[in-house]
Every structure is written in C-alpha cells, then in structure tokens.
Protein backbone atom coordinates (compact mmCIF):
# COMPACT_ATOMS: atom_id res chain seq x y z
CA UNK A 1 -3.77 25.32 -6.12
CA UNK A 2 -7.23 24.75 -8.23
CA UNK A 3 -6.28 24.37 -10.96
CA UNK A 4 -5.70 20.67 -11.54
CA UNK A 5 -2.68 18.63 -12.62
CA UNK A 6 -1.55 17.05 -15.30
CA UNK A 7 -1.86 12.97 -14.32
CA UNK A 8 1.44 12.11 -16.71
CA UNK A 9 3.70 14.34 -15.49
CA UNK A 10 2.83 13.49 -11.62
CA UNK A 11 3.21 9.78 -12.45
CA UNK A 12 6.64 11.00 -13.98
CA UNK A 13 7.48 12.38 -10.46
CA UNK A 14 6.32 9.27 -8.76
CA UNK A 15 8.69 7.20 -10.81
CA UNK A 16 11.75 9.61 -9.91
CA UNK A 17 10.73 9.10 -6.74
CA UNK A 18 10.83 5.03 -7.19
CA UNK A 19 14.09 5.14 -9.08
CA UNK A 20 15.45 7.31 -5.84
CA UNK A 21 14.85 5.02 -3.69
CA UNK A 22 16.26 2.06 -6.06
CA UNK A 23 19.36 4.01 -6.33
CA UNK A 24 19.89 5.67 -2.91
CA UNK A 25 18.13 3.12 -0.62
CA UNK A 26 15.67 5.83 1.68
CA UNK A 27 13.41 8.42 0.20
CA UNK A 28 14.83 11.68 -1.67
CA UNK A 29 11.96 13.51 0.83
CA UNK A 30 11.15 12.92 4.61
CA UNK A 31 9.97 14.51 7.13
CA UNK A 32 7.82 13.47 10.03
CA UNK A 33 6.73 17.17 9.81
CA UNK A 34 3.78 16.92 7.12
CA UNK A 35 4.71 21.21 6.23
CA UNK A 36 8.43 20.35 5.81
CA UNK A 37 7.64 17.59 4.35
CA UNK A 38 5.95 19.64 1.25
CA UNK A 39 8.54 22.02 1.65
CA UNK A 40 11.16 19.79 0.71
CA UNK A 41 8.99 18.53 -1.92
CA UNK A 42 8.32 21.75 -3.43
CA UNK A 43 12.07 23.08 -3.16
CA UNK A 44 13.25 19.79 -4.36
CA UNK A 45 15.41 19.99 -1.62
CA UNK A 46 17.01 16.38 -1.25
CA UNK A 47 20.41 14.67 -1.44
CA UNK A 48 21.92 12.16 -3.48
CA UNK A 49 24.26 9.32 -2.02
CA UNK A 50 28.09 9.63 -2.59
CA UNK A 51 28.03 6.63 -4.62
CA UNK A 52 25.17 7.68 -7.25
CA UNK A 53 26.88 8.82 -10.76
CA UNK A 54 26.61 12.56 -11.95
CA UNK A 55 24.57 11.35 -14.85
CA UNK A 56 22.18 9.30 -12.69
CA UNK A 57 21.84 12.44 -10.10
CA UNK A 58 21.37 14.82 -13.24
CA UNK A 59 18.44 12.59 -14.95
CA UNK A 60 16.92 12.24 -11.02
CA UNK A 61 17.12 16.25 -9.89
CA UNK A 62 15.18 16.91 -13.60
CA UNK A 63 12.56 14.05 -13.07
CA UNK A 64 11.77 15.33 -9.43
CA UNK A 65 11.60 18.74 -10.95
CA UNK A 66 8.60 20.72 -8.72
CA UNK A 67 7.82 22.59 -11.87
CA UNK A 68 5.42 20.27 -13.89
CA UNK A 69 6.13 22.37 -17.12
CA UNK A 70 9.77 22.32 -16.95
CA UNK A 71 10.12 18.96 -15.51
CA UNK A 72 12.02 16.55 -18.20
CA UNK A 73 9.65 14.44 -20.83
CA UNK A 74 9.11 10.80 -21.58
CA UNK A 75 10.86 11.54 -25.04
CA UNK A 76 14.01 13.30 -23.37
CA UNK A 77 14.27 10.53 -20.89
CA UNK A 78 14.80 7.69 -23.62
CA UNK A 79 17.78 10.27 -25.12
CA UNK A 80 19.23 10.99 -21.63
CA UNK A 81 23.20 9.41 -21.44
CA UNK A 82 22.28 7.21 -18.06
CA UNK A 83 19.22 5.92 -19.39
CA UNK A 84 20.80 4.50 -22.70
CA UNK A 85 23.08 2.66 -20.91
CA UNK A 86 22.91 -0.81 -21.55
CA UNK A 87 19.22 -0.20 -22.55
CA UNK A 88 17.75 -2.85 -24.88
CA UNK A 89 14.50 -1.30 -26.47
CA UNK A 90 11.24 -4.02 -26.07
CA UNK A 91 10.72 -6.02 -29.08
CA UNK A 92 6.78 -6.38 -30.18
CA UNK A 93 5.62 -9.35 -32.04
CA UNK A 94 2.29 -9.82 -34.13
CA UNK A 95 0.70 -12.70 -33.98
CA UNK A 96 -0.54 -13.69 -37.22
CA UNK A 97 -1.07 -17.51 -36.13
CA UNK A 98 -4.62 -17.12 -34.42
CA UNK A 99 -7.28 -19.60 -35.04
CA UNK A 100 -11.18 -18.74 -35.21
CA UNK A 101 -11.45 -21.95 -33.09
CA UNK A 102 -9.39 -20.43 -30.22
CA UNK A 103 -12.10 -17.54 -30.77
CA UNK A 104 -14.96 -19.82 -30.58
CA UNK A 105 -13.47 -21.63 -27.85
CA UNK A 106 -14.06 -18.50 -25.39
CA UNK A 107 -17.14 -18.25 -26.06
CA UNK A 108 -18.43 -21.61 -25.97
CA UNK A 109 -20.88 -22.34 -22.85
CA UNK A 110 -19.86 -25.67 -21.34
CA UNK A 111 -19.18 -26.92 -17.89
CA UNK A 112 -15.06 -27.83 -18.75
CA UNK A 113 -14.91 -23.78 -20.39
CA UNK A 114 -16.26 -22.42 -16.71
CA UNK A 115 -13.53 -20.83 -14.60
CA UNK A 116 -14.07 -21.43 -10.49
CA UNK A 117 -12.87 -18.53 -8.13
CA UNK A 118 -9.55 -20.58 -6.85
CA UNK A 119 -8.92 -19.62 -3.20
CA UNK A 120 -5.21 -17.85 -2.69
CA UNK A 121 -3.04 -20.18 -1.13
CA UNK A 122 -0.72 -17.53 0.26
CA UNK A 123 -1.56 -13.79 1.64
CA UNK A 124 -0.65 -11.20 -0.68
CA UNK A 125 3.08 -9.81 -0.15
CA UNK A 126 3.76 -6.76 0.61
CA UNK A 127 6.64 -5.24 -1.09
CA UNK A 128 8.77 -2.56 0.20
CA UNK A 129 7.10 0.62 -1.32
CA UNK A 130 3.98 -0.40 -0.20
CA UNK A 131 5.53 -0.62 3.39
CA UNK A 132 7.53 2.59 3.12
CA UNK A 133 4.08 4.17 1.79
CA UNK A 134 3.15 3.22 5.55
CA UNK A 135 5.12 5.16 7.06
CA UNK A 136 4.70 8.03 9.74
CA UNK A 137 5.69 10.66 7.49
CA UNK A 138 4.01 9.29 4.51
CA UNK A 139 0.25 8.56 5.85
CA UNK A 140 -2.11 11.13 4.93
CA UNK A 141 -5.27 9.29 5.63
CA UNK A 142 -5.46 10.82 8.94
CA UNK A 143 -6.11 14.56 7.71
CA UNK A 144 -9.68 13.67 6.24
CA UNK A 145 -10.96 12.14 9.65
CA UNK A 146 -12.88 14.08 11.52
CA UNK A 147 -11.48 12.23 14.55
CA UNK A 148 -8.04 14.04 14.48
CA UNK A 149 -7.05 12.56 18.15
CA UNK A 150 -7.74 8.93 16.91
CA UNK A 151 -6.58 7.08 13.88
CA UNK A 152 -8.79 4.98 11.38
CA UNK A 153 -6.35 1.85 10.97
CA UNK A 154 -3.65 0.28 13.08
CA UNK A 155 -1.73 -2.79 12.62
CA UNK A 156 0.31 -5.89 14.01
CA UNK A 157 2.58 -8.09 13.00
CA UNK A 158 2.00 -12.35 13.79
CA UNK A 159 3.91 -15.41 13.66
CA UNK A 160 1.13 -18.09 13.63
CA UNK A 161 -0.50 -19.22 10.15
CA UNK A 162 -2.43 -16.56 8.43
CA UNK A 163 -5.46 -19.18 8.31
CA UNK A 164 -4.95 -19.27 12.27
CA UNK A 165 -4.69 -15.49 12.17
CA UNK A 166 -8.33 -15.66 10.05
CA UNK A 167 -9.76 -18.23 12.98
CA UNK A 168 -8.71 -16.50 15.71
CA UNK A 169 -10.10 -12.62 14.76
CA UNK A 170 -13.28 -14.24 13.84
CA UNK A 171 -13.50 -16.04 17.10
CA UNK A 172 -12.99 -13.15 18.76
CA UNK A 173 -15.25 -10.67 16.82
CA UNK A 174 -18.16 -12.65 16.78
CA UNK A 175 -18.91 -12.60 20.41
CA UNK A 176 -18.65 -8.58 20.18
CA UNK A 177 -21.65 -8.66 18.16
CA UNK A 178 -19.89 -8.63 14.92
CA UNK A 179 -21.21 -10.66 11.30
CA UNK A 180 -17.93 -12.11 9.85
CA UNK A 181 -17.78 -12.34 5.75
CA UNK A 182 -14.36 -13.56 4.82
CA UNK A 183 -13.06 -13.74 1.53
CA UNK A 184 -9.36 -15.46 0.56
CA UNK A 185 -7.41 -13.76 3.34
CA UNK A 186 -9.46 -10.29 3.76
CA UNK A 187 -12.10 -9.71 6.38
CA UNK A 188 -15.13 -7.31 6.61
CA UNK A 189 -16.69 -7.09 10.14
CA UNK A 190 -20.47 -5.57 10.67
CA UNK A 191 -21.55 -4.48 13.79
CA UNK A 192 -25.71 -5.36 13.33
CA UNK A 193 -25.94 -2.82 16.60
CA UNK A 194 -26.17 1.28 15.25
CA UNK A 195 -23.07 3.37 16.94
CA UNK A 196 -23.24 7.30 17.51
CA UNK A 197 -22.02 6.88 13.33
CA UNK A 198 -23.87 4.03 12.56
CA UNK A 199 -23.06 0.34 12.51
CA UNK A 200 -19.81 0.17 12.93
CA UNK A 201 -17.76 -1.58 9.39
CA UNK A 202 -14.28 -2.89 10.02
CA UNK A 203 -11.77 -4.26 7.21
CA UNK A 204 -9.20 -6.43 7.79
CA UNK A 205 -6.82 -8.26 5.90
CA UNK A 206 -3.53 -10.15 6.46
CA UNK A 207 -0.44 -9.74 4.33
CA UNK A 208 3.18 -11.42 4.29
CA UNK A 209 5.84 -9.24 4.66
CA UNK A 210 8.64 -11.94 5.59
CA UNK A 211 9.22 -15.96 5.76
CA UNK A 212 6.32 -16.63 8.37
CA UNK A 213 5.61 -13.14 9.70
CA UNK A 214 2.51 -11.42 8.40
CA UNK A 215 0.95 -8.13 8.73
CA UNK A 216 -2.58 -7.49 9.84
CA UNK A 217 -4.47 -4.52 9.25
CA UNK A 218 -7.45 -3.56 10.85
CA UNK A 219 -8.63 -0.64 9.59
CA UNK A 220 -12.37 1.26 10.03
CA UNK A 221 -14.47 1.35 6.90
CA UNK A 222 -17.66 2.78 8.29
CA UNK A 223 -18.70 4.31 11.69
CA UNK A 224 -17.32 6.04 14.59
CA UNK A 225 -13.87 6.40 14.81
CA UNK A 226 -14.04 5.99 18.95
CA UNK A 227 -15.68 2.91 18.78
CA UNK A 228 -13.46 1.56 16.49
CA UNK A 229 -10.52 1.90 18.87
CA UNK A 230 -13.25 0.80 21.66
CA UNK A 231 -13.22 -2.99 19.21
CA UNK A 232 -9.43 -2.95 18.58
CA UNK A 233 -8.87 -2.81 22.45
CA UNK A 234 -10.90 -6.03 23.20
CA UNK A 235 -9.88 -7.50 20.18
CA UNK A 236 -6.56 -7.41 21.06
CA UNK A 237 -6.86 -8.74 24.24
CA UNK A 238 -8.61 -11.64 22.82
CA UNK A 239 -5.68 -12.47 20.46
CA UNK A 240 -2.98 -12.14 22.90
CA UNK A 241 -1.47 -15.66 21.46
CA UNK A 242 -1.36 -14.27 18.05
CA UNK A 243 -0.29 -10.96 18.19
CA UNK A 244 3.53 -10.64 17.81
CA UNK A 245 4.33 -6.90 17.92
CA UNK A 246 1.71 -4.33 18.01
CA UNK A 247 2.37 -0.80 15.65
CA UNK A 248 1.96 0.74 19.59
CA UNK A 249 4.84 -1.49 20.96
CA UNK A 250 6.73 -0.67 18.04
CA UNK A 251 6.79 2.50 18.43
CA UNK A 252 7.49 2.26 22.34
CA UNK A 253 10.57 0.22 21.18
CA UNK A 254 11.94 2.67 18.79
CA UNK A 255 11.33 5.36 21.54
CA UNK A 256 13.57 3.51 24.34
C-alpha cells in the first residue's frame, strides 16, 4: 500500500531472512514467479529444514512475521530461549586515557599527517548474499526499465588477472568510441557520440567470487537500453580470451 513502512521492523525481516539462510542453507522464499514470489512472502509460507530446532523455527516463523505490528521486537528477541543460548552480551569500554596531543595531531597540516588514496590490491569479494541477491528470482531492477524485452546489466565470469580483465575491456571499448575513466578495479565507459537516449554511460566493475575466478559486471548507467546490448555484443567478441562463462551460457548449461 501507501502508506509507508516502518524502516526497523523491515530490517528485522531482512535479518530473519539472513539467519534463514544461515540455518537452512537456501532462502525461506523463492520463486522464479515474481507474484508467487510475494505470495509466499506475504503468507509466510516457507519451510524449515528437518534438522533446525523447534526453538530456532519458533524465533524464525515470528521474525518473518508479514504483519509488521505483530512481528516479534528487538527487546523480545534478546529474551527469546534460542537466542540466549550461549549468548555473551558485548562489553563497552570508556576510554578515559585520551591525550589533547592525539587531538591536535589530526588536525595538524603537514605533509607526513596527509593520507594518499592507496590503490586496492585485490577486487572486492563478493560474498554469498550478495550473489544470491543476484539471482533470477531475486532481481527486481528489470521492472523499472522501460525496455522490458532487454535487460540493463549482464555478467561473466574470467580466469585471467583482474588487471588483465581492466586492460583488455579498455582495449576493446576504446575503439567503439568509448572515453575510459578507471578507478581501483571499477570502470565507467562514455560514449562522446548521442544515442536515441543520449550518450550512452556504461559501469563496470570486476569482483572475486573464488581463488582466481572473478565476476564482471557490465551494467548500463545512462542511455538506451538497445544500444547497450548493441556494445555488450562487440565487446564480447573482442574479449573472447578472457571471458570464461557468459550469464547466457550459463543459463544454456543449466537448461541442457
């Protein structure tokens, strides 16, 4: 509906949802029907593994509670039997100890108190909610495009070096008419040539998902949504040596 939400208590069903998953091992809902999908959602209809205890299954069902105003509290969680279990309560500490010269020290203007940007040395990892957050099921970017028969993003997955990965997509987007800004391992790509949308904006940026294999995605920022997959074509056949698996050939896998 309308009327807005209440931010805490939807973060308190996102974290049922995360301790599901930690538990179980798959979501508590699926469904690569988007309307089942918020079915199941709304009927809390889900099931719990044979091996998850009754009080672990009875703090879960009133977390993922559809009803925001009778969903279990913050407060009730920290009393609930499963939750006590072997819980240790933080300990805070004041620190009494600090020195005005630490104070001054932050503020002091000198060459040696500077701090450089310090390029990554490593991709960002990708951990496994982001790439279940990725799924099919789960990716609602697609129903604000206007574009419903093409998709903003795609991916693919690459053995080589993720500063070879960099190399090789700028070697291959510059020719296309492309400027090339890059930035630790994240890409933006500007078309200087006005589309049907205007100039077309593409982002891309590589993450590690395993011991040398990385993700890339390549995903629209600005412009037309037809030329984008017009670029993705002849950018992939320029990095033929460096893509590994394509989200396409994936997908034909799975389907064989």
């Amino acid at each position: 509906n309308d009327s807005g939400y209440d931010g805490a208590k939807a973060d308190l069903w996102s974290c049922g949802v995360i301790l599901f998953v930690l538990l179980a091992g798959y979501l508590p809902f699926d469904d690569p029907n988007l309307a089942n999908l918020y079915r199941k959602i709304s009927a809390a209809e889900f099931t719990c593994p044979p091996w998850m205890s009754f009080s672990a299954k009875k703090l879960i069902t009133r977390i993922l509670d559809p009803n925001p105003m009778t969903r279990i509290t913050i407060p009730e969680i920290f009393e609930d039997e499963w939750f006590k279990i072997d819980h240790q309560p933080p300990v805070f500490y004041d620190d009494d100890d600090t020195s005005l010269d630490d104070v001054d020290a932050v503020f002091q203007d000198s060459e040696e108190h500077h701090v450089t940007e310090k390029k990554e040395e490593e991709p960002a990892a990708m951990n496994a909610f982001e790439l279940i957050a990725m799924s099919k099921g789960l990716d609602l970017g697609n129903l604000f495009d206007a574009d419903q028969s093409f998709k903003r993003e795609t991916r693919f997955t690459s053995k080589c070096p993720p500063d070879e990965i960099i190399k090789k997509i700028e070697e291959a987007a510059k020719p296309l008419g492309f400027d090339v800004h890059k930035k630790n391992y994240k890409m933006r790509l500007e078309n200087a040539k006005a589309g049907r949308k205007g100039n077309l904006n593409i982002a891309t940026e590589v993450f590690q998902v395993a011991e040398s294999l990385y993700l890339i995605e390549v995903r629209k920022a600005k412009g037309d949504t037809l030329e984008f997959h017009k670029f993705y074509k002849k950018l992939a056949n320029s990095l033929q040596g460096v893509v590994w698996k394509t989200e396409e050939d994936i997908q034909e896998t799975e389907a064989k």
